[in-house]
N, C-alpha and C. Protein backbone atom coordinates (compact mmCIF):
# COMPACT_ATOMS: atom_id res chain seq x y z
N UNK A 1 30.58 -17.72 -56.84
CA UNK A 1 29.52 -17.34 -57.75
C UNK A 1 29.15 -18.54 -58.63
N UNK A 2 27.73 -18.65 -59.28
CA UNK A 2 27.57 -19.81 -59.86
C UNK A 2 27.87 -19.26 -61.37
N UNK A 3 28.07 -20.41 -61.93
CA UNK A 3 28.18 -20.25 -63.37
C UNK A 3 27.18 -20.18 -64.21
N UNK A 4 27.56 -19.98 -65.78
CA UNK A 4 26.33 -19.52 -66.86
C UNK A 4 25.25 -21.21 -66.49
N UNK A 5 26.04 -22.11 -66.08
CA UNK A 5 24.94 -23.61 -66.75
C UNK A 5 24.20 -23.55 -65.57
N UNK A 6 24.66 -22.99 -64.19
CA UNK A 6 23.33 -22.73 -63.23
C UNK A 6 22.55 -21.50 -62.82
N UNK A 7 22.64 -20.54 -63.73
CA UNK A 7 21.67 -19.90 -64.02
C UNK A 7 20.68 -19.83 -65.73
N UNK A 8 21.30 -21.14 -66.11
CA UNK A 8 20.60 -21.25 -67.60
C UNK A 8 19.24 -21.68 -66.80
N UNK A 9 18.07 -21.03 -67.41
CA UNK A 9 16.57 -21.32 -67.39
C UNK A 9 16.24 -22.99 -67.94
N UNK A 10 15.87 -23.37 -66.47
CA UNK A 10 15.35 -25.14 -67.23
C UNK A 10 14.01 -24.65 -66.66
N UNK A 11 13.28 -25.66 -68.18
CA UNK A 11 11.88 -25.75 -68.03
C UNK A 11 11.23 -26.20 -66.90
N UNK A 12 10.44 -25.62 -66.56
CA UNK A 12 9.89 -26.86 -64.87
C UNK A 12 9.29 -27.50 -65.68
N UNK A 13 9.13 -29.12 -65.46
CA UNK A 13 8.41 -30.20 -66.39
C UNK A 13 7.47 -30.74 -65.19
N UNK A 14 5.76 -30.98 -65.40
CA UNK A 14 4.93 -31.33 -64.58
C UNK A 14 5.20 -33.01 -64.44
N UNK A 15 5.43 -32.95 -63.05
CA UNK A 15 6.13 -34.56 -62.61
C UNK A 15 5.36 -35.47 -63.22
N UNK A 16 3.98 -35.65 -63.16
CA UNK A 16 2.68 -36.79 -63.75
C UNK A 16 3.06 -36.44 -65.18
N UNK A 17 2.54 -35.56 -65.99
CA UNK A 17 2.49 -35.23 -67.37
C UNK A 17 3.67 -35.46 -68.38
N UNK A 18 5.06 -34.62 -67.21
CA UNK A 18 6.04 -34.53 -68.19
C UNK A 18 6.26 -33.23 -69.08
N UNK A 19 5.01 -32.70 -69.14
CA UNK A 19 4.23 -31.74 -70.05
C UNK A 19 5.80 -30.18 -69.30
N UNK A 20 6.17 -29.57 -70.06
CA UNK A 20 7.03 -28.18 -69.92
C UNK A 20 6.23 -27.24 -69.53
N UNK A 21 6.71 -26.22 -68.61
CA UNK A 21 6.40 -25.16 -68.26
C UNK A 21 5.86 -25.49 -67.19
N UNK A 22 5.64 -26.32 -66.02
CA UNK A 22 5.25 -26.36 -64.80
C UNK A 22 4.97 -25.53 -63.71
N UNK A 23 4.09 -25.06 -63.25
CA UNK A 23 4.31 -23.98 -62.33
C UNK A 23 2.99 -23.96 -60.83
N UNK A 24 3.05 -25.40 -60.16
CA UNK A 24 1.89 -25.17 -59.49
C UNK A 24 1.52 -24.40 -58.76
N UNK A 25 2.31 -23.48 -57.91
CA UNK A 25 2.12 -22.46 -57.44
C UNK A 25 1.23 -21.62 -58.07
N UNK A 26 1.52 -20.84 -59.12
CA UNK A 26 1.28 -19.94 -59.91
C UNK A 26 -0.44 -20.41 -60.67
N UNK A 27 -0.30 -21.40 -61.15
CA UNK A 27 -1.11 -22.04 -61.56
C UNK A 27 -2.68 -22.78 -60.28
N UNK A 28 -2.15 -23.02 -59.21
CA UNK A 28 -3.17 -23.18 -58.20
C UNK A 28 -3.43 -21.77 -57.61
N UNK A 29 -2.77 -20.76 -57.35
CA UNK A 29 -3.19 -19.76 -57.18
C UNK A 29 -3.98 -18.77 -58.26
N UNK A 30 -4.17 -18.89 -59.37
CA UNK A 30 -4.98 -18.36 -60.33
C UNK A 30 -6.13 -19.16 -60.47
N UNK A 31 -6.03 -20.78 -59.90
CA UNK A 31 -7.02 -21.74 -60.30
C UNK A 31 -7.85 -20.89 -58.64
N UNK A 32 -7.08 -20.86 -58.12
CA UNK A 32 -8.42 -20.69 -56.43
C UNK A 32 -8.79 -18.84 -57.08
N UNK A 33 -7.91 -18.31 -57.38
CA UNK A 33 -8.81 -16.80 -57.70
C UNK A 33 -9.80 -17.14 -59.02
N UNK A 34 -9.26 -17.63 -59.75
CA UNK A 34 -10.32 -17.89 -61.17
C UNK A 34 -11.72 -18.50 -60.06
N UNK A 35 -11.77 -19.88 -59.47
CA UNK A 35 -12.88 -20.20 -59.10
C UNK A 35 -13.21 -19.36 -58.57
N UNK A 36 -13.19 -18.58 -57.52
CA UNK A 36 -13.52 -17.97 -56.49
C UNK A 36 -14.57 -16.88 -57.74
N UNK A 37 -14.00 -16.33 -58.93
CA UNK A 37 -14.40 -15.36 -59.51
C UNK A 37 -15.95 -16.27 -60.27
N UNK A 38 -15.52 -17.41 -60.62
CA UNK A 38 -16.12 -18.24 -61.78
C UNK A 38 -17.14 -18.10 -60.64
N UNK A 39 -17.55 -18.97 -59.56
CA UNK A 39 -18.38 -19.19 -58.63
C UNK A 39 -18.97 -17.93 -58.30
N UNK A 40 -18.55 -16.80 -57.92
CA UNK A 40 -19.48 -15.38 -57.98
C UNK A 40 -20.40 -15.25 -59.22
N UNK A 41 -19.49 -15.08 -60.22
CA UNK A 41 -20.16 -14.82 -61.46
C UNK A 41 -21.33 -16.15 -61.80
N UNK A 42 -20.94 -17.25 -61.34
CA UNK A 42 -22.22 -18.70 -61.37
C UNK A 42 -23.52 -18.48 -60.54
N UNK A 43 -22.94 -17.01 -59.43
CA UNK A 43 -23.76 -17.48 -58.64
C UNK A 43 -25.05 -16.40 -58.86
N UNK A 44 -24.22 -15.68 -59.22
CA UNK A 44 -24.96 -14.45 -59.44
C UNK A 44 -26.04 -14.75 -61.46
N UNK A 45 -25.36 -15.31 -61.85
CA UNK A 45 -26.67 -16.00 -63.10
C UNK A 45 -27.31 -16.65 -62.64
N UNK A 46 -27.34 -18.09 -61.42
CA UNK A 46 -28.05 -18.88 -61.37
C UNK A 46 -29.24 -18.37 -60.66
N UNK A 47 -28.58 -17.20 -59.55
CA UNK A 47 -29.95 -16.80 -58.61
C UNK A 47 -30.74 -16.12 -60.13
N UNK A 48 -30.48 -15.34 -61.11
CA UNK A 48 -31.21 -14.54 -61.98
C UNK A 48 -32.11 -15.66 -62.86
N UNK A 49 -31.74 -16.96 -63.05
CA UNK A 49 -32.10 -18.10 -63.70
C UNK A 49 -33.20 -18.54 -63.13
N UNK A 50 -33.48 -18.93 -61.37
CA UNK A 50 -34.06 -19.15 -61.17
C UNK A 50 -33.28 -20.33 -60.20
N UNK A 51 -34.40 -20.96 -59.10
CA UNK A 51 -33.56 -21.63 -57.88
C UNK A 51 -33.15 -23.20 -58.86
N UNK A 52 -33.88 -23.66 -59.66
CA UNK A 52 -33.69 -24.90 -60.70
C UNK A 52 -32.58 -24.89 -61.13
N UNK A 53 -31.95 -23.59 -61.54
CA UNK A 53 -30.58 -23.19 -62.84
C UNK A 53 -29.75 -23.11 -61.67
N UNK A 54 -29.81 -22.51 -60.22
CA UNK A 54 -28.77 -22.13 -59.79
C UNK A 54 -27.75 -23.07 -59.30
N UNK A 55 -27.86 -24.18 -58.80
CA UNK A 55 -26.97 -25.23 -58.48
C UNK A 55 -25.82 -25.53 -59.80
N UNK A 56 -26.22 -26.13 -60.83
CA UNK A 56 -26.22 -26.34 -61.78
C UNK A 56 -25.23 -25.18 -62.28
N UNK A 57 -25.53 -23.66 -62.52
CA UNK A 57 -24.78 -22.69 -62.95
C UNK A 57 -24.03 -22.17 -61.96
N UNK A 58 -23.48 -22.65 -60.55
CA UNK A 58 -22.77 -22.34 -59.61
C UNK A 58 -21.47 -23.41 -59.88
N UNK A 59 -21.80 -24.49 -60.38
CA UNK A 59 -21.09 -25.83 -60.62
C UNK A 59 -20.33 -25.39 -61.80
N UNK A 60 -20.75 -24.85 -62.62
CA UNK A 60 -20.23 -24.53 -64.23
C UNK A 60 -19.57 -23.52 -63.80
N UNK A 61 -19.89 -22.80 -63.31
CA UNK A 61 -19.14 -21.47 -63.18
C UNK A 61 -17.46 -21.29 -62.59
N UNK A 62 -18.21 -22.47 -61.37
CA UNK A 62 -16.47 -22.67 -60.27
C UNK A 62 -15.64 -23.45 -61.43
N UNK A 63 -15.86 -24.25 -62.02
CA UNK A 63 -14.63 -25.32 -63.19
C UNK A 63 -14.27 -24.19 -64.01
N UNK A 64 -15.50 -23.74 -64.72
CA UNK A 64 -14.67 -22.85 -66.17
C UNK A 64 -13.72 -21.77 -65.38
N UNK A 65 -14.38 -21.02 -63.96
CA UNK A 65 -13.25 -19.84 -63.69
C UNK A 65 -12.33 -20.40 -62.90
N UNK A 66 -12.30 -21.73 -62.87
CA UNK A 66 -10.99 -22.32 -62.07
C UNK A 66 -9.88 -22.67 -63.45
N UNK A 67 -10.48 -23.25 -64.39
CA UNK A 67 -9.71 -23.23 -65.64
C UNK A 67 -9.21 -22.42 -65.92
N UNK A 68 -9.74 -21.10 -66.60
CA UNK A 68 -9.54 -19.86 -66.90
C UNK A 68 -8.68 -19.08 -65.57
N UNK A 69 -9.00 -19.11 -64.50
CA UNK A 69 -7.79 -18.94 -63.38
C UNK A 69 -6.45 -19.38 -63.20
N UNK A 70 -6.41 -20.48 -63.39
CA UNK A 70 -5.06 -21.33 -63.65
C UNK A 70 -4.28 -21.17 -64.61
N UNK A 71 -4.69 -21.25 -66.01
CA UNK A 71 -4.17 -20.48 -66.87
C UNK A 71 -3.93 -18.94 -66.73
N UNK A 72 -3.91 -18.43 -66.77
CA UNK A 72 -3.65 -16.81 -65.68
C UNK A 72 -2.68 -17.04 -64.95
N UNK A 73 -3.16 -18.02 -63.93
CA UNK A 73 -1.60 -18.17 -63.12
C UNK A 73 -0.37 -18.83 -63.42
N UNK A 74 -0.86 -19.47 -64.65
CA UNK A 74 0.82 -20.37 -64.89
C UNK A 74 1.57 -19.54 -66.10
N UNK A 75 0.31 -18.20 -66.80
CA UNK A 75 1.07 -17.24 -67.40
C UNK A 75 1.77 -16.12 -66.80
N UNK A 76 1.17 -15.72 -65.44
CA UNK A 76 2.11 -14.87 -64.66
C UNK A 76 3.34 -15.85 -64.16
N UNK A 77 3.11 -17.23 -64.29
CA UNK A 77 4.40 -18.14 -63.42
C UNK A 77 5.88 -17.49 -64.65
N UNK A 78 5.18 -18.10 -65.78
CA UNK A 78 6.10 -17.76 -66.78
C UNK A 78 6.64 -16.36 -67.16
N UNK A 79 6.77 -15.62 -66.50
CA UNK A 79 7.15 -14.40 -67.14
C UNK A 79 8.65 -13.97 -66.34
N UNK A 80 9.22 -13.17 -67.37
CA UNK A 80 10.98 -12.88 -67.17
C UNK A 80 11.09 -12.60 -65.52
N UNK A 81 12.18 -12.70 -65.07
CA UNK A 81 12.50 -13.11 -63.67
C UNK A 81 13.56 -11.89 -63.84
N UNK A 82 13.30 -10.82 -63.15
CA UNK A 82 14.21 -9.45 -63.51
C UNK A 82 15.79 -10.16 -62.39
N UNK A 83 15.04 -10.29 -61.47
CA UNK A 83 16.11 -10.78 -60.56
C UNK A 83 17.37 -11.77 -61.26
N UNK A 84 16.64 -12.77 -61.61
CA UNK A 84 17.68 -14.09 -62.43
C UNK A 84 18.25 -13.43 -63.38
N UNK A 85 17.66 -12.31 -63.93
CA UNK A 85 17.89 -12.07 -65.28
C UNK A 85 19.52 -10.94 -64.67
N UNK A 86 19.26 -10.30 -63.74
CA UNK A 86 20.11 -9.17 -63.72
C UNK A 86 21.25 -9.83 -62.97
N UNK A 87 20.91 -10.97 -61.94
CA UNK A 87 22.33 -11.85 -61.71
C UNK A 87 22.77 -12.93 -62.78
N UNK A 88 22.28 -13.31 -63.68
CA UNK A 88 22.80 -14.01 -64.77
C UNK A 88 23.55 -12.61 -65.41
N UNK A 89 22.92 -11.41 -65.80
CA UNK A 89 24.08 -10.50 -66.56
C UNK A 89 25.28 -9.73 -65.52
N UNK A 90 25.07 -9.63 -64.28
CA UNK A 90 26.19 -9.27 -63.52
C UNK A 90 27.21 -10.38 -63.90
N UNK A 91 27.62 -11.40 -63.77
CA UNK A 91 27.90 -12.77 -63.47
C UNK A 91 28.40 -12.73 -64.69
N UNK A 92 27.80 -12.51 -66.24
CA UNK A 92 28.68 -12.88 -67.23
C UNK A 92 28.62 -11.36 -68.02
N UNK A 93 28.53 -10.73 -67.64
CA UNK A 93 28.56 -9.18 -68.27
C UNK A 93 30.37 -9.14 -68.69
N UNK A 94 31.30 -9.49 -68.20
CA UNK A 94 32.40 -9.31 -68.65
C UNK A 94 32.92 -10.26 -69.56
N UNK A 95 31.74 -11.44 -69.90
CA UNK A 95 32.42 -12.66 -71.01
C UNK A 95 31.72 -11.62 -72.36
N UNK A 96 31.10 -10.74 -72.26
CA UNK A 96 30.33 -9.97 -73.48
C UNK A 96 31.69 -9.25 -74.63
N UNK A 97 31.68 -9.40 -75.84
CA UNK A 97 32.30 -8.60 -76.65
C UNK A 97 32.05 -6.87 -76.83
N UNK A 98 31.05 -6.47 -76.55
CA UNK A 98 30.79 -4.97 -76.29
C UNK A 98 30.62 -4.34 -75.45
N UNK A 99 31.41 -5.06 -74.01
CA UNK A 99 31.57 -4.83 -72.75
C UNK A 99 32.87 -3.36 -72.63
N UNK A 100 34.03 -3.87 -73.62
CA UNK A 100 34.94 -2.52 -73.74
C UNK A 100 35.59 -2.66 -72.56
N UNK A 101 35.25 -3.19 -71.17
CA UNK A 101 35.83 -3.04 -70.41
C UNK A 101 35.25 -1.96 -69.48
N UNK A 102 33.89 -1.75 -69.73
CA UNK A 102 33.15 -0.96 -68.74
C UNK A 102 32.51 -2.15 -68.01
N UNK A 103 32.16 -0.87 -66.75
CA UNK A 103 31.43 -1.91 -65.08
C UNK A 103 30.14 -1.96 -66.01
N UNK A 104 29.48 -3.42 -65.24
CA UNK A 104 28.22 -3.95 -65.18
C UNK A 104 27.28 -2.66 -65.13
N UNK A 105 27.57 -1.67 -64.12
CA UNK A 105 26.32 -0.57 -64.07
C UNK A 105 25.82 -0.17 -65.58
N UNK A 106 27.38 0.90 -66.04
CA UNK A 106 27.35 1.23 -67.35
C UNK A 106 25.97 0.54 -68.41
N UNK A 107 25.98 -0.78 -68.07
CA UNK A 107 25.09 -1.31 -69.02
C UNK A 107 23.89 -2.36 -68.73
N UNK A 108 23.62 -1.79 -67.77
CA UNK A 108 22.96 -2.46 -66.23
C UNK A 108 21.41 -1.96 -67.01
N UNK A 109 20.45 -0.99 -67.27
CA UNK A 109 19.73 -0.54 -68.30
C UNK A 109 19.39 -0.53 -69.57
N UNK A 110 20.50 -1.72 -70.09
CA UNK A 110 20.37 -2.38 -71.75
C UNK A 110 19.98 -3.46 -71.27
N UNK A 111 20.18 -3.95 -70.22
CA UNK A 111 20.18 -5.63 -70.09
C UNK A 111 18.72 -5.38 -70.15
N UNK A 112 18.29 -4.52 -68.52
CA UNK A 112 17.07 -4.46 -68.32
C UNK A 112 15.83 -3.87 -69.47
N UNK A 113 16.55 -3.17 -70.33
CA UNK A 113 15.26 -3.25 -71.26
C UNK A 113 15.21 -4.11 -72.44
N UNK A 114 16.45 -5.24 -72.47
CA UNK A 114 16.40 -5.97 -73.66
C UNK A 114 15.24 -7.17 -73.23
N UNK A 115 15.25 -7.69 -71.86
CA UNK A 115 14.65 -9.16 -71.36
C UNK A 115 13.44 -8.55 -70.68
N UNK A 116 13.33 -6.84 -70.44
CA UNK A 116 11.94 -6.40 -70.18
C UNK A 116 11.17 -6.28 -71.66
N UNK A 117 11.73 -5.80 -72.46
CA UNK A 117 11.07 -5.88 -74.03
C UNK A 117 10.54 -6.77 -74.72
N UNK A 118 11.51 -8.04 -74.30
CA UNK A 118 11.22 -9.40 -75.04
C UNK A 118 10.14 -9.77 -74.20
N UNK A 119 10.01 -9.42 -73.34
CA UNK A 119 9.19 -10.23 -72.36
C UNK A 119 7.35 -9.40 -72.92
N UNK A 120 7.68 -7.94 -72.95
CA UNK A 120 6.29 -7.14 -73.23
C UNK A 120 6.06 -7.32 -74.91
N UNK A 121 6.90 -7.59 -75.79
CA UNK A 121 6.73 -7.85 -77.33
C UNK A 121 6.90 -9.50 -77.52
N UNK A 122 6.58 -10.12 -77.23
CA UNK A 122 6.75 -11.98 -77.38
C UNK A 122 6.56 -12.45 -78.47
N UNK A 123 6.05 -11.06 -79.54
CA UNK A 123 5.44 -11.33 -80.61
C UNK A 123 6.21 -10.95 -81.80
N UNK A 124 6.93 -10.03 -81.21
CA UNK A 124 7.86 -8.83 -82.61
C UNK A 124 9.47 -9.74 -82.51
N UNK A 125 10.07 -8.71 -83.15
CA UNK A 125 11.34 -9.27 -83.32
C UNK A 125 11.61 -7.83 -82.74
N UNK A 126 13.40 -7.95 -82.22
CA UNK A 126 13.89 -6.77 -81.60
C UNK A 126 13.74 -5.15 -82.65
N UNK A 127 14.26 -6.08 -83.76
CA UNK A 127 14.42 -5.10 -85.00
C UNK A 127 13.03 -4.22 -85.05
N UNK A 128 11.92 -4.68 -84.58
CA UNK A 128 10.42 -4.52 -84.99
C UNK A 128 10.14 -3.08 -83.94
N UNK A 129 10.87 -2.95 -82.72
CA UNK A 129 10.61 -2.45 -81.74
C UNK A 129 11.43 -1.87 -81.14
N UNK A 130 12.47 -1.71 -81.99
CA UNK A 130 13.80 -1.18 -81.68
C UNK A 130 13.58 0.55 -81.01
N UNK A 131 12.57 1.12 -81.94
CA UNK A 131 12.26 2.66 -81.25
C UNK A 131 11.95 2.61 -80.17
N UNK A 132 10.63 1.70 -79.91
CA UNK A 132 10.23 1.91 -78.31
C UNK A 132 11.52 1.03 -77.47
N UNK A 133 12.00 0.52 -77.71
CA UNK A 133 13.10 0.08 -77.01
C UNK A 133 14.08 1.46 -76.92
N UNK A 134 14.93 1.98 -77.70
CA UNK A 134 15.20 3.06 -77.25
C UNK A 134 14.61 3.87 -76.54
N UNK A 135 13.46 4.04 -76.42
CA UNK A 135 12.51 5.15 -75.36
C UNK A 135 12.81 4.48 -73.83
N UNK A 136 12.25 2.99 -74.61
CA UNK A 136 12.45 2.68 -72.89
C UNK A 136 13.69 2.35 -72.03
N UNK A 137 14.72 2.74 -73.06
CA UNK A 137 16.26 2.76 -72.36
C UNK A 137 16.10 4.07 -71.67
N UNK A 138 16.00 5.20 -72.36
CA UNK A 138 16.03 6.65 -72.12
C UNK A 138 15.27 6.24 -70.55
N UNK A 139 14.47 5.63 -70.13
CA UNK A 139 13.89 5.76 -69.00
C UNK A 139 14.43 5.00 -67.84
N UNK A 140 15.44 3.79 -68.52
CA UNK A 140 16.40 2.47 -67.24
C UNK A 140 17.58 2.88 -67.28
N UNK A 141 18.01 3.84 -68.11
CA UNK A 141 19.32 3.63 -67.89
C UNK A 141 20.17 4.16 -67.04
N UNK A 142 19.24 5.05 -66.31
CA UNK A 142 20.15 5.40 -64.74
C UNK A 142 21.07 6.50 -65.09
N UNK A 143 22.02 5.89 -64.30
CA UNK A 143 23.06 7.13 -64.60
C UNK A 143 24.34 6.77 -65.25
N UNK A 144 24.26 5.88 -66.05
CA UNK A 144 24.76 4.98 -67.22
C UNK A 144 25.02 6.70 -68.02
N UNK A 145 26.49 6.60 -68.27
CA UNK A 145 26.84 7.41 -69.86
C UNK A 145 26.32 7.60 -70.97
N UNK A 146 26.26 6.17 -71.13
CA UNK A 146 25.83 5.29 -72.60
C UNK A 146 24.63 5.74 -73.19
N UNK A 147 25.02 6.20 -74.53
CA UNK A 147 23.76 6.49 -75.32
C UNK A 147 23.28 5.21 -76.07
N UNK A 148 21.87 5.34 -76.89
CA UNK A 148 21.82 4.35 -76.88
C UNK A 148 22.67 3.36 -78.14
N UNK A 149 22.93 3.80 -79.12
CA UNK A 149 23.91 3.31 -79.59
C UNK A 149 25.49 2.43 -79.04
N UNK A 150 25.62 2.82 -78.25
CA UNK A 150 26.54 2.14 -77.41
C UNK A 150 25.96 0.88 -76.50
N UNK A 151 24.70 1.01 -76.07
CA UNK A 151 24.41 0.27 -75.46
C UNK A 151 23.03 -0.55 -76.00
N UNK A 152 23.08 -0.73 -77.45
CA UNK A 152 22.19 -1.43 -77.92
C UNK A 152 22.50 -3.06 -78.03
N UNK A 153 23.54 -3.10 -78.19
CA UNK A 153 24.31 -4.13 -78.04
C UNK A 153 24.02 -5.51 -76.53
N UNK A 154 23.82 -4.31 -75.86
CA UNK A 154 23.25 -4.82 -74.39
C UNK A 154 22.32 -5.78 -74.40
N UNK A 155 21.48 -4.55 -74.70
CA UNK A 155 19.83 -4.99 -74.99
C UNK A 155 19.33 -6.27 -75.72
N UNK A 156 20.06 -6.09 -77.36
CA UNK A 156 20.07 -7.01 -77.94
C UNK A 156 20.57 -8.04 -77.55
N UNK A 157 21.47 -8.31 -76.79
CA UNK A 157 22.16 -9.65 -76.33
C UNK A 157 21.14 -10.20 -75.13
N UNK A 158 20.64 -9.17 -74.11
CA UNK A 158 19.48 -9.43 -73.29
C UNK A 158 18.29 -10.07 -73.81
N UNK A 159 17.92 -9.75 -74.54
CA UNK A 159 16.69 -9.80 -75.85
C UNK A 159 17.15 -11.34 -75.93
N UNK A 160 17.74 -11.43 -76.63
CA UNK A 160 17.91 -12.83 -77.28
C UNK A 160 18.29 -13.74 -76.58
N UNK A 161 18.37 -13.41 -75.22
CA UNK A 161 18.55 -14.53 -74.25
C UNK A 161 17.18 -15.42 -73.72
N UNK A 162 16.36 -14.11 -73.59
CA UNK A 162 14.88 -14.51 -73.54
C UNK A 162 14.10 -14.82 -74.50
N UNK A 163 14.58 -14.58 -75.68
CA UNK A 163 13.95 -15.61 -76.83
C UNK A 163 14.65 -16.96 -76.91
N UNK A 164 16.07 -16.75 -76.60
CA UNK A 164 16.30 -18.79 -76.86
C UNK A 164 15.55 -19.11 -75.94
N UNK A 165 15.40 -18.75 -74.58
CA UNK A 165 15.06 -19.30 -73.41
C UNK A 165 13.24 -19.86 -73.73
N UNK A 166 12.49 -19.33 -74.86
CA UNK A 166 11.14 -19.48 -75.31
C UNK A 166 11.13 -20.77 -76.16
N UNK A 167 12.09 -20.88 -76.77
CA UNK A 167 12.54 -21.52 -77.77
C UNK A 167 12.65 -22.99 -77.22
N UNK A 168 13.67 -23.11 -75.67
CA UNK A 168 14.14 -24.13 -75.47
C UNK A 168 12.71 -24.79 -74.52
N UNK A 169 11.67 -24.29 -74.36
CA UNK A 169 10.69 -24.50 -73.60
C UNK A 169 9.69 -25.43 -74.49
């Protein structure tokens, strides 16, 4: 099994730039749907413009919705990785202090709504959202015992993994 330092989240850094958060995949695939959208929407003003405007507003259209596409895609690149996230907590779920000595399952539904929460609130603090976080345990936690008091602990430790991880970016 690998350890915590190879499943710690490193930034992808863009090789030319240097610039953090790298993601060309994600980012060329939102850039070809953005154009594709930008260029409809260019094409469809320029014919209404007139045959003079339409070249011209077919040209504007493909850059800005290739811009605006790309961005789109390098924000879906960035978002929590349930997978990484749930083998990084299998993997160290027993170095946890409020583990007690229960299996990974037990608390397999705190993890998942602490680094699904942080991920849908990017904006709040845990404390801020703590109710709907309980709701949305009531709905992951399977067939987990654990109320949520017992397993807030989870969450919160989940939570704050995906905020350093914002932090170190």
């Amino acid at each position: 099994m690998a350890d915590s330092k190879d499943l710690k989240h490193e930034a992808n850094h863009d090789p030319v730039t240097g610039e953090g958060e790298f993601h060309p995949a994600g980012t060329a695939g939102g850039a070809a749907v953005g154009g594709a959208v930008g260029i409809g929407a260019a094409a469809a003003a320029g014919a209404a413009m007139g045959a003079a405007a339409g070249p011209i507003g077919l040209a504007a259209g493909a850059v800005v919705g290739a811009v605006a596409g790309g961005l789109a895609g390098k924000a879906v690149a960035e978002r929590v990785d349930p997978t990484v996230e749930d083998e990084y907590w299998r993997n160290n779920h027993t170095t946890q202090t409020f583990t007690a000595g229960r299996p990974f399952d037990d608390f397999h539904g705190a993890y998942r709504t602490g680094y699904e929460g942080a991920d849908r609130y990017p904006d709040k603090t845990f404390d801020e959202v703590e109710p709907d976080l309980q709701n949305d345990y009531a709905r992951n936690r399977g067939a987990s015992t654990l109320d949520w008091p017992d397993s807030r602990d989870a969450a919160r430790a989940s939570w704050d993994r995906i905020v350093a991880q914002r932090v170190e970016r």
